[in-house]
C-alpha atoms as a PDB file:
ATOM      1  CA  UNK A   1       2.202  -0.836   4.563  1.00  0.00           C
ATOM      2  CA  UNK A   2       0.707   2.154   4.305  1.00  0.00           C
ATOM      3  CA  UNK A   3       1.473   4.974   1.953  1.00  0.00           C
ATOM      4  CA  UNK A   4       0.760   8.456   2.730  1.00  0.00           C
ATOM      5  CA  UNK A   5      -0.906   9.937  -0.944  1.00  0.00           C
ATOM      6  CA  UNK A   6      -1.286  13.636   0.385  1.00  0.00           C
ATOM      7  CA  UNK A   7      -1.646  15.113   3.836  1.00  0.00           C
ATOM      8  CA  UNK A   8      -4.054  13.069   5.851  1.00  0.00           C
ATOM      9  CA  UNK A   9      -4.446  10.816   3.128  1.00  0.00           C
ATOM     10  CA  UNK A  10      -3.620   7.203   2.985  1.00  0.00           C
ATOM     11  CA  UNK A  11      -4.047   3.887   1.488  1.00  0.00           C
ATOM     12  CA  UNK A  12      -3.129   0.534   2.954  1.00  0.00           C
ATOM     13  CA  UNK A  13      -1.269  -1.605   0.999  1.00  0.00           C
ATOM     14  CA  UNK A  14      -1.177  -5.160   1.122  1.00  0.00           C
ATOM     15  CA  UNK A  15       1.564  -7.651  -0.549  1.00  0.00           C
ATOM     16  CA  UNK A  16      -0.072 -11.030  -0.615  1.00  0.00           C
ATOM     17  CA  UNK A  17       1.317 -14.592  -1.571  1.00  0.00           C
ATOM     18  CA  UNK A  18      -0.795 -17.552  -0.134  1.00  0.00           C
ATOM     19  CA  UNK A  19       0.030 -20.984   0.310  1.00  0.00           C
ATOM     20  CA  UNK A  20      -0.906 -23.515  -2.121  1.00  0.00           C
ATOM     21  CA  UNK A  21      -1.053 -26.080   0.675  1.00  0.00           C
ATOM     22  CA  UNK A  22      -3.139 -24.299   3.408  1.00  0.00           C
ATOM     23  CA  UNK A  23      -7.059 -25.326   3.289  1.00  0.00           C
ATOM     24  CA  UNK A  24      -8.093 -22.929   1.340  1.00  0.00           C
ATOM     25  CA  UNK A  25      -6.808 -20.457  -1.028  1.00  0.00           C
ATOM     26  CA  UNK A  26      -7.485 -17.377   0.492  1.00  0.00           C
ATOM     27  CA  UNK A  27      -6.581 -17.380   3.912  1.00  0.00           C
ATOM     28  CA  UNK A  28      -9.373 -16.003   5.948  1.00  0.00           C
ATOM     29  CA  UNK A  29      -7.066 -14.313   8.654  1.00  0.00           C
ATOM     30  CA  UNK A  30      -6.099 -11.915   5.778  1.00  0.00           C
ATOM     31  CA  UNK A  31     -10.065 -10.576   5.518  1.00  0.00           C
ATOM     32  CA  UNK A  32      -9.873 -10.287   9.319  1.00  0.00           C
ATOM     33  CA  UNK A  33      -6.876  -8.609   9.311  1.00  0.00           C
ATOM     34  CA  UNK A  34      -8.004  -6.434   6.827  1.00  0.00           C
ATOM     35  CA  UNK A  35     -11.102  -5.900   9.104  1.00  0.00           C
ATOM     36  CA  UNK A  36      -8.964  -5.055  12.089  1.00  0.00           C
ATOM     37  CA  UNK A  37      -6.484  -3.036  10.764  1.00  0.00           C
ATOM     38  CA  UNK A  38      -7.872  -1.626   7.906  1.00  0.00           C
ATOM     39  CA  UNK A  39     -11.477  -0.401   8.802  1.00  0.00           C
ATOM     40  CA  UNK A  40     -12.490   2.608   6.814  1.00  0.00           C
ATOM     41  CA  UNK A  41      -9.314   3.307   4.654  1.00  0.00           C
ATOM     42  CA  UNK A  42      -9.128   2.718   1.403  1.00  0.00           C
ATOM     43  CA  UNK A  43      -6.987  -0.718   0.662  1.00  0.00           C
ATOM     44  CA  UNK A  44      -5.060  -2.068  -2.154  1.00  0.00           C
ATOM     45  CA  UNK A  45      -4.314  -5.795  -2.031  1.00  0.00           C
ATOM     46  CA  UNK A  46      -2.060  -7.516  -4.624  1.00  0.00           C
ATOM     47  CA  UNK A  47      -0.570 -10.684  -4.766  1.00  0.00           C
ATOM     48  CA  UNK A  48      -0.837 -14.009  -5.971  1.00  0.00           C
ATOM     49  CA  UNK A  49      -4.037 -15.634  -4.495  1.00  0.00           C
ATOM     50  CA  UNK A  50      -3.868 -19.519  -5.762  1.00  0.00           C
ATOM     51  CA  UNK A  51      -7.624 -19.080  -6.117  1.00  0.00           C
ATOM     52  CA  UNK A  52      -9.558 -18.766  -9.370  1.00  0.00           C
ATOM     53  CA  UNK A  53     -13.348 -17.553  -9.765  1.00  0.00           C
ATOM     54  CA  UNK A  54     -14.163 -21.064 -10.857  1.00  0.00           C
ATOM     55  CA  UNK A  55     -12.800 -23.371  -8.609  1.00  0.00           C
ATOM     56  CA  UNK A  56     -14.982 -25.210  -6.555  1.00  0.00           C
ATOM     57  CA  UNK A  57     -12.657 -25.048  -2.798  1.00  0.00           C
ATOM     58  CA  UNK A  58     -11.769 -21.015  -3.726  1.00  0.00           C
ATOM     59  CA  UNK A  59     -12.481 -18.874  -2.050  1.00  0.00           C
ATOM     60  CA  UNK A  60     -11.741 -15.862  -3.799  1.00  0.00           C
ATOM     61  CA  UNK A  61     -14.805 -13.841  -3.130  1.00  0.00           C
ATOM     62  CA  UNK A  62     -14.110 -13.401   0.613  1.00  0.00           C
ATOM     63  CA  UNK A  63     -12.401  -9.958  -0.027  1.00  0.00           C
ATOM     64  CA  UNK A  64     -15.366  -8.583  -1.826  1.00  0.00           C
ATOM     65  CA  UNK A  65     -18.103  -9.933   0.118  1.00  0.00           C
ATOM     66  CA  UNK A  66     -16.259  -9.800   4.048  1.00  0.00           C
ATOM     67  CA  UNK A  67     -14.198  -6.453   3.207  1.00  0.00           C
ATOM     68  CA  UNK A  68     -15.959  -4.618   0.095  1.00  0.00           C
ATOM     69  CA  UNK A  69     -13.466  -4.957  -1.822  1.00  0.00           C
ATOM     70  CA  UNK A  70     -13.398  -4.936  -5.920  1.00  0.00           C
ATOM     71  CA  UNK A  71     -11.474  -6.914  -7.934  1.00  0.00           C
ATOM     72  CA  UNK A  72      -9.715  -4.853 -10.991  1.00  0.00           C
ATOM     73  CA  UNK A  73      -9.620  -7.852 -13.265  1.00  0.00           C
ATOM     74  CA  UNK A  74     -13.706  -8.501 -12.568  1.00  0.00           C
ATOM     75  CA  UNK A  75     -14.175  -4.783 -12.917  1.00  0.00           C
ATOM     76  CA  UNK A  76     -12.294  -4.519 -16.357  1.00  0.00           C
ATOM     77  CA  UNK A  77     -14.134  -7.697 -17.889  1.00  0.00           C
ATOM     78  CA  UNK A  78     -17.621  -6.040 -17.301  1.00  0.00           C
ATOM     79  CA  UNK A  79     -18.331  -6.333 -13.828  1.00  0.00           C
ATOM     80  CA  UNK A  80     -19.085 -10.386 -13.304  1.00  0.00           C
ATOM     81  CA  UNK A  81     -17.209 -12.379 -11.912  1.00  0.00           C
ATOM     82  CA  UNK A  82     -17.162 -16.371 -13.826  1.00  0.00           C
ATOM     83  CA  UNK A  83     -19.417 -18.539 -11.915  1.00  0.00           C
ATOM     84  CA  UNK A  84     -17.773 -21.314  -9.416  1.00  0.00           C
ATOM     85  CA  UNK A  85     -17.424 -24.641 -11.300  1.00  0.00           C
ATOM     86  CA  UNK A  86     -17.522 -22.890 -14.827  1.00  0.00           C
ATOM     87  CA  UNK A  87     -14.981 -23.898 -17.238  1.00  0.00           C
ATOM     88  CA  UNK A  88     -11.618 -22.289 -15.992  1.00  0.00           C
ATOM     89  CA  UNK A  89     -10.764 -19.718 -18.509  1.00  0.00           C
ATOM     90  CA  UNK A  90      -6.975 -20.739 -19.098  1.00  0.00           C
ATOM     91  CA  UNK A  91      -4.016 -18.048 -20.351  1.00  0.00           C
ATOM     92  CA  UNK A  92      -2.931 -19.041 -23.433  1.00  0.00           C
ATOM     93  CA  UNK A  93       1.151 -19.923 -23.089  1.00  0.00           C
ATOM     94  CA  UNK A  94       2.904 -16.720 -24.254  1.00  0.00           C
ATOM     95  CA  UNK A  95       1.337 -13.309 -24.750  1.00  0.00           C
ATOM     96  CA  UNK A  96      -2.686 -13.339 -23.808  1.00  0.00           C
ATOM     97  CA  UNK A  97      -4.078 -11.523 -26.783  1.00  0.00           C
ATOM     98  CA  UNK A  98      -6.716  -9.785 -24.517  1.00  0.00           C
ATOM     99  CA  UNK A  99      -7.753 -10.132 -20.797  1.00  0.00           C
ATOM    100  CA  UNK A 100     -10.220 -12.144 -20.937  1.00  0.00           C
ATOM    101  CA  UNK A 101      -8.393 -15.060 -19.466  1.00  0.00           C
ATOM    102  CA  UNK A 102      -7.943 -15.605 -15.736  1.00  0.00           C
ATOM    103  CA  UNK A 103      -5.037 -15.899 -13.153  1.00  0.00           C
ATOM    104  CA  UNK A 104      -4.167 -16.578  -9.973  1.00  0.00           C
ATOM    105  CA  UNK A 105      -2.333 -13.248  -9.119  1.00  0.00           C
ATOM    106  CA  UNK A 106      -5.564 -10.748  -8.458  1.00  0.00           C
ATOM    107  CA  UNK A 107      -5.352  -6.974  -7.636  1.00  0.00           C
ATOM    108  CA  UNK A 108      -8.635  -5.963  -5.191  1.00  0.00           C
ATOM    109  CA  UNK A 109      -9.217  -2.563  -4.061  1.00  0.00           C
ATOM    110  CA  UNK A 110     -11.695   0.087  -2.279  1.00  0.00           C
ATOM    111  CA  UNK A 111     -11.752   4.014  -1.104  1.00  0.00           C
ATOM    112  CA  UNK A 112     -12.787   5.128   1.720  1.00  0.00           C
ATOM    113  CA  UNK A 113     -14.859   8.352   3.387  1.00  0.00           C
ATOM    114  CA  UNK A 114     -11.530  10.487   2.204  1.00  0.00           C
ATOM    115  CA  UNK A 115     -10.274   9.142  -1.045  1.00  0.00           C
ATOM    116  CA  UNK A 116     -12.289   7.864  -4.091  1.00  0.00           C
ATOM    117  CA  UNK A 117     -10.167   5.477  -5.612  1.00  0.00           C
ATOM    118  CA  UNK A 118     -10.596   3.734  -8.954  1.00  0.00           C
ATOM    119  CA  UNK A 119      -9.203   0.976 -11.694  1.00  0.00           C
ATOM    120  CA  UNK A 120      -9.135   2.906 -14.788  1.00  0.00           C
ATOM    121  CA  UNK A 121      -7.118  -0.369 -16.499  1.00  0.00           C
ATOM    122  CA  UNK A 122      -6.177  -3.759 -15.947  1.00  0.00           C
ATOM    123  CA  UNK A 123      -3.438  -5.375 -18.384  1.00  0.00           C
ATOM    124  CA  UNK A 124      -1.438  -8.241 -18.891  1.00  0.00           C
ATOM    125  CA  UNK A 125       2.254  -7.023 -19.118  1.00  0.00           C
ATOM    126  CA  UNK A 126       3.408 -10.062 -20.707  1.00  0.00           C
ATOM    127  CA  UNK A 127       5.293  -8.445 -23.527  1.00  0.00           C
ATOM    128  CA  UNK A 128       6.890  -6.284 -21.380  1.00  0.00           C
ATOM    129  CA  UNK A 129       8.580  -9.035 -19.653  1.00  0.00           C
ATOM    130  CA  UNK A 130      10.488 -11.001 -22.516  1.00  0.00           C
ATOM    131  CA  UNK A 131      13.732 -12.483 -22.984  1.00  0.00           C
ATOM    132  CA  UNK A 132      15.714 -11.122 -26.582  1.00  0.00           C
ATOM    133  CA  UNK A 133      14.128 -14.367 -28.205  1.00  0.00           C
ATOM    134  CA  UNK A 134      10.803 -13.476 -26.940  1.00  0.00           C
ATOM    135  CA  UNK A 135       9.748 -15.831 -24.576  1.00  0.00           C
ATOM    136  CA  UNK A 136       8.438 -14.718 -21.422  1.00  0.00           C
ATOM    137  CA  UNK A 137      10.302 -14.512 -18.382  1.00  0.00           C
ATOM    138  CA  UNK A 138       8.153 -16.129 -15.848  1.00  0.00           C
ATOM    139  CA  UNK A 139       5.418 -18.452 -15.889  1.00  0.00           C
ATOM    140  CA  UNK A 140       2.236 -16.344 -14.578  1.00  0.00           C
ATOM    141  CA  UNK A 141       1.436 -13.376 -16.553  1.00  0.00           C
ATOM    142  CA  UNK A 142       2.371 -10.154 -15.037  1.00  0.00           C
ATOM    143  CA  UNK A 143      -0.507  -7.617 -14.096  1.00  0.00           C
ATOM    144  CA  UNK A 144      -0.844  -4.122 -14.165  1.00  0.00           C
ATOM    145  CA  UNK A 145      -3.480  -1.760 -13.012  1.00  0.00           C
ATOM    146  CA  UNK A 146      -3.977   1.600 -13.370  1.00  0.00           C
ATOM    147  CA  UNK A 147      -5.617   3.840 -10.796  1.00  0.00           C
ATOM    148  CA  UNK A 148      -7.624   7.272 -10.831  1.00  0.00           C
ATOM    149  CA  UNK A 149      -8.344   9.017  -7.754  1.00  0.00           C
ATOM    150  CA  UNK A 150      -9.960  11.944  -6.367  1.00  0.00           C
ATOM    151  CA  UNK A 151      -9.580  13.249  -2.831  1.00  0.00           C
ATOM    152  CA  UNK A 152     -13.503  14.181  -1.009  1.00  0.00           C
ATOM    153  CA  UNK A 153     -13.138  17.362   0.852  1.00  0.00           C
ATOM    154  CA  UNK A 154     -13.676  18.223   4.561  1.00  0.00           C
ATOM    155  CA  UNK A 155     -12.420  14.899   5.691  1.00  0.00           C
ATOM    156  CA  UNK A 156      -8.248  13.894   6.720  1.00  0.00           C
ATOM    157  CA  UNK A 157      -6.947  11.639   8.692  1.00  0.00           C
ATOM    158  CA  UNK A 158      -4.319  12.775  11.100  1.00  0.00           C
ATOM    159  CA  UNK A 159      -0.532  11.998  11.003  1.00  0.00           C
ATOM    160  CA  UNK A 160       0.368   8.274  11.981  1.00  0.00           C
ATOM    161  CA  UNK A 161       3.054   9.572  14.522  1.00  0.00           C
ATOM    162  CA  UNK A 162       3.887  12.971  15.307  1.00  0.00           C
ATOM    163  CA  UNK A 163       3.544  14.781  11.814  1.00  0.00           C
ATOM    164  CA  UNK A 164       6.147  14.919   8.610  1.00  0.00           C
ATOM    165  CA  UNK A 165       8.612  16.862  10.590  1.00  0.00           C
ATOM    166  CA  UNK A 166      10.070  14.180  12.813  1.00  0.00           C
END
């Protein structure tokens, strides 16, 4: 999808569940489609990745290595990614009382020559999503980022298809 943010200003938007039975976590068409469809706009890709940082057969880091992407969760826990085979830093069951723990649903994003995009936050939304007794409502911990942008001047894209008015 992509969303139109102001005139001659877009993002591409990317709603992405993998397979936990393909070969590998990350399916390496997405990067390439990404690549091919994609190529200098900025891109938001969300979506649950079945990949962790630490996992041996992940292969998480294909978005920010093949399509310069950054992760918002990385970004928001100082800028490193945990190393592959580390200890797996497991949610607690409830509420996480911080982000410091890892999950498999993973927000990535970049700008582009027209748009400077940012994370300005990355939460868990947990407690947002409880039942009246207060247990959660599903099993992964909801996400939320928060994004700042500012538009560069002198550059727009054109309209996708014959302008706004039809």
């Amino acid at each position: 999808m992509r969303v139109r943010i102001y005139e001659g200003v877009y993002i591409d938007m990317i709603n992405l569940d993998t397979e936990v039975a393909g070969t590998l976590p990350v399916d390496p068409n997405v990067a390439d489609f990404i690549d091919a469809n994609s190529a200098g706009n900025a891109v938001i890709v969300v979506g649950n990745t079945h990949s962790l940082y630490t996992g041996f057969m992940d292969n998480i880091r294909l978005f920010t290595i093949n399509n310069g992407l950054t992760d918002a969760w990385v970004q928001a826990i100082g800028g490193n990614a945990p190393a592959r085979g580390a200890d797996v830093i497991v949610c607690p069951p409830g509420v996480p009382s911080n982000i410091g723990c890892e999950g498999i649903d993973k927000v990535f994003y970049r700008g582009s020559p027209i748009i400077d995009l940012s994370s300005s936050g990355f939460f868990y939304d947990t407690s947002r999503f409880l039942t009246p007794k207060g247990v959660p409502l599903f099993k992964r911990n909801p996400i939320r980022v928060e994004f700042v942008y500012t538009l560069k001047s002198g550059l727009r894209q054109s309209d996708l298809c014959g302008g706004p008015h039809g």
